[in-house]
C-alpha atoms as a PDB file:
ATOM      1  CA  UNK A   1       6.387   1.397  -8.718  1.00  0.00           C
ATOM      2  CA  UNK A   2       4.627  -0.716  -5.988  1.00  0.00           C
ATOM      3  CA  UNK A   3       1.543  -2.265  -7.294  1.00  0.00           C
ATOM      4  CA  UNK A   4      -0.982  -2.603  -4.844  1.00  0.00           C
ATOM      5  CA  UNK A   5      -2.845  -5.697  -5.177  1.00  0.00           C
ATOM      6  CA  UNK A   6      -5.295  -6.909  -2.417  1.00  0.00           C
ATOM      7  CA  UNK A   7      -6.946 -10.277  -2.122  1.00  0.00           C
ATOM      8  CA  UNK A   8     -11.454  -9.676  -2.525  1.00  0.00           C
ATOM      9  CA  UNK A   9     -11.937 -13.292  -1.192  1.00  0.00           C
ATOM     10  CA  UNK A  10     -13.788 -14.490   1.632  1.00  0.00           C
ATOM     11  CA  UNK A  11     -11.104 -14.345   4.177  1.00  0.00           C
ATOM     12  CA  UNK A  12     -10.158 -11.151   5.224  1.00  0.00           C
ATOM     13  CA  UNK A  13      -6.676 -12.412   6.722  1.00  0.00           C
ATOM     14  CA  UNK A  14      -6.057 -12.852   3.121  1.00  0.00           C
ATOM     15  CA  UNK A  15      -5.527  -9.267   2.822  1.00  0.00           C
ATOM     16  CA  UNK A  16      -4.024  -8.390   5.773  1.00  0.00           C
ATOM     17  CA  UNK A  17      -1.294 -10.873   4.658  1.00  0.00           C
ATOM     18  CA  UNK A  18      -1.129  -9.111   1.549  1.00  0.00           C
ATOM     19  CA  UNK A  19      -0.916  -5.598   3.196  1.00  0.00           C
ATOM     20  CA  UNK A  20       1.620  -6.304   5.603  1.00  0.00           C
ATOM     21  CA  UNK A  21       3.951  -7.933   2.083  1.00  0.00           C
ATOM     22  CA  UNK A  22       2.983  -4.138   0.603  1.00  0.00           C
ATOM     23  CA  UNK A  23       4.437  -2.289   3.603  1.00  0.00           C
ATOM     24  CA  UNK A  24       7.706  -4.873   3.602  1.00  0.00           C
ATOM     25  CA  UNK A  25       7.634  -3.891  -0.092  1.00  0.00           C
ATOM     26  CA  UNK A  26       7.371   0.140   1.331  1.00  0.00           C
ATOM     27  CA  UNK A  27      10.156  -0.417   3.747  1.00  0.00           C
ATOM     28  CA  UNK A  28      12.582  -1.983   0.966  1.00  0.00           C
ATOM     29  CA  UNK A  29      11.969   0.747  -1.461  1.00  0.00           C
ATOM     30  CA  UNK A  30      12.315   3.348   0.744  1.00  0.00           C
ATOM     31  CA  UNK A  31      15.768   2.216   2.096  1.00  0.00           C
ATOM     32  CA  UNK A  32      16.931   2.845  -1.288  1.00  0.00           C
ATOM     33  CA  UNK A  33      15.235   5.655  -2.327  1.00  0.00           C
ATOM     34  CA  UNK A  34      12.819   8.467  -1.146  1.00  0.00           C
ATOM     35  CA  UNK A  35      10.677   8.839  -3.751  1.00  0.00           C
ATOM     36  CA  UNK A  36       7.443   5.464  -3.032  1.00  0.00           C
ATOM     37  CA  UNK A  37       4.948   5.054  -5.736  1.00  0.00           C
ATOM     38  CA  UNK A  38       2.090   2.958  -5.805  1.00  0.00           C
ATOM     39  CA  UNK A  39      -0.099   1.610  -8.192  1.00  0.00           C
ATOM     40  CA  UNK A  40      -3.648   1.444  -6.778  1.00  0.00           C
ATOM     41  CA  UNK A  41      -5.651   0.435 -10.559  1.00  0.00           C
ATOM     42  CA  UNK A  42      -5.772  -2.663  -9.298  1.00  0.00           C
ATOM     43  CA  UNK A  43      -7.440  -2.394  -5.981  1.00  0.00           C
ATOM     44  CA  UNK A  44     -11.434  -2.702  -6.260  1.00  0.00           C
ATOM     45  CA  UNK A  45     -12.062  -2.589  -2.849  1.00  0.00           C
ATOM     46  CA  UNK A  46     -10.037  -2.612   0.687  1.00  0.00           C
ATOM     47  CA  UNK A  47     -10.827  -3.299   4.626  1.00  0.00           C
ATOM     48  CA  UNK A  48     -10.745  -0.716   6.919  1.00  0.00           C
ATOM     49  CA  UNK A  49      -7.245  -2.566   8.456  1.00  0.00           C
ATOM     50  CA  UNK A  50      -5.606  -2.816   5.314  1.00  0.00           C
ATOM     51  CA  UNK A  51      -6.138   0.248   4.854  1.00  0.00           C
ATOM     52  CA  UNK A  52      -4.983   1.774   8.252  1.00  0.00           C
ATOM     53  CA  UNK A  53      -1.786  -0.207   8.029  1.00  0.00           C
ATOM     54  CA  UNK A  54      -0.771   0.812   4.318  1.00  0.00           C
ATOM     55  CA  UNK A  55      -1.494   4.664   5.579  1.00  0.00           C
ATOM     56  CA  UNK A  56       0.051   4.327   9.052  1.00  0.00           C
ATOM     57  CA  UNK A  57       3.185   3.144   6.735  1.00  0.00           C
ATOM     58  CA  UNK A  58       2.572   5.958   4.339  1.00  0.00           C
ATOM     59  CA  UNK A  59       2.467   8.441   7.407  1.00  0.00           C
ATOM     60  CA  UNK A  60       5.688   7.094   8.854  1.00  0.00           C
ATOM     61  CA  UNK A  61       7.592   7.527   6.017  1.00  0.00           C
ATOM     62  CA  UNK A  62       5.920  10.451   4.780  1.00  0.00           C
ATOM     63  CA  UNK A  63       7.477  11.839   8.157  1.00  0.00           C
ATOM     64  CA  UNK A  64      10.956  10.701   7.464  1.00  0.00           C
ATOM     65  CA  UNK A  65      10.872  12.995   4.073  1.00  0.00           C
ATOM     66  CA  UNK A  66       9.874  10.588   1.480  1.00  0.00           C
ATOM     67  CA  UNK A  67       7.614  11.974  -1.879  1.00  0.00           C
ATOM     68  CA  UNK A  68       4.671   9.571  -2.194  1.00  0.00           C
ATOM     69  CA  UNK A  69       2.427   9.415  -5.439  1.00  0.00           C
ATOM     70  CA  UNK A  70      -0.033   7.019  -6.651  1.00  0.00           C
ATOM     71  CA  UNK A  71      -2.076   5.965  -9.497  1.00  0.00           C
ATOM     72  CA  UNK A  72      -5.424   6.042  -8.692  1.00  0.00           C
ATOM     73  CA  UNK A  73      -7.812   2.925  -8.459  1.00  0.00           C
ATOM     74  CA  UNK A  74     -10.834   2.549 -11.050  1.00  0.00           C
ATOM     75  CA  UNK A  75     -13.601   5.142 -10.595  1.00  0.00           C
ATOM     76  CA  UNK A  76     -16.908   2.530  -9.354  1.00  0.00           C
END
């Protein structure tokens, strides 16, 4: 399981940085196996860009065949 865990400081690169190590972490897993799942309980709260390049990932390999699941994040 990939646990998704995104920096809620005051500089955004912070979390692109730590998007870009979950979609490494997406491309390693998936080179061994087809089945990706991610652990979101952690995330509070997520830039639009983060967010468009962990689903752009998501997409791609989504395309290639791979099963994706997730544990949801906390209910605000």
């Amino acid at each position: 399981m990939i646990k998704v865990i995104l920096s809620d400081g005051d500089n955004p690169f912070h979390q692109i940085e730590d998007s870009l190590k979950i979609i490494s972490e997406i491309d390693k897993t998936f080179d061994k196996r087809r089945k990706i799942e991610l652990d979101l309980s952690e995330v509070k709260w997520a830039l639009p860009c983060s967010v468009i390049l962990i689903s752009g990932k998501l997409m791609e390999i989504h395309n290639k065949g791979a099963e994706i699941s997730y544990l949801p994040p906390p209910e605000l």
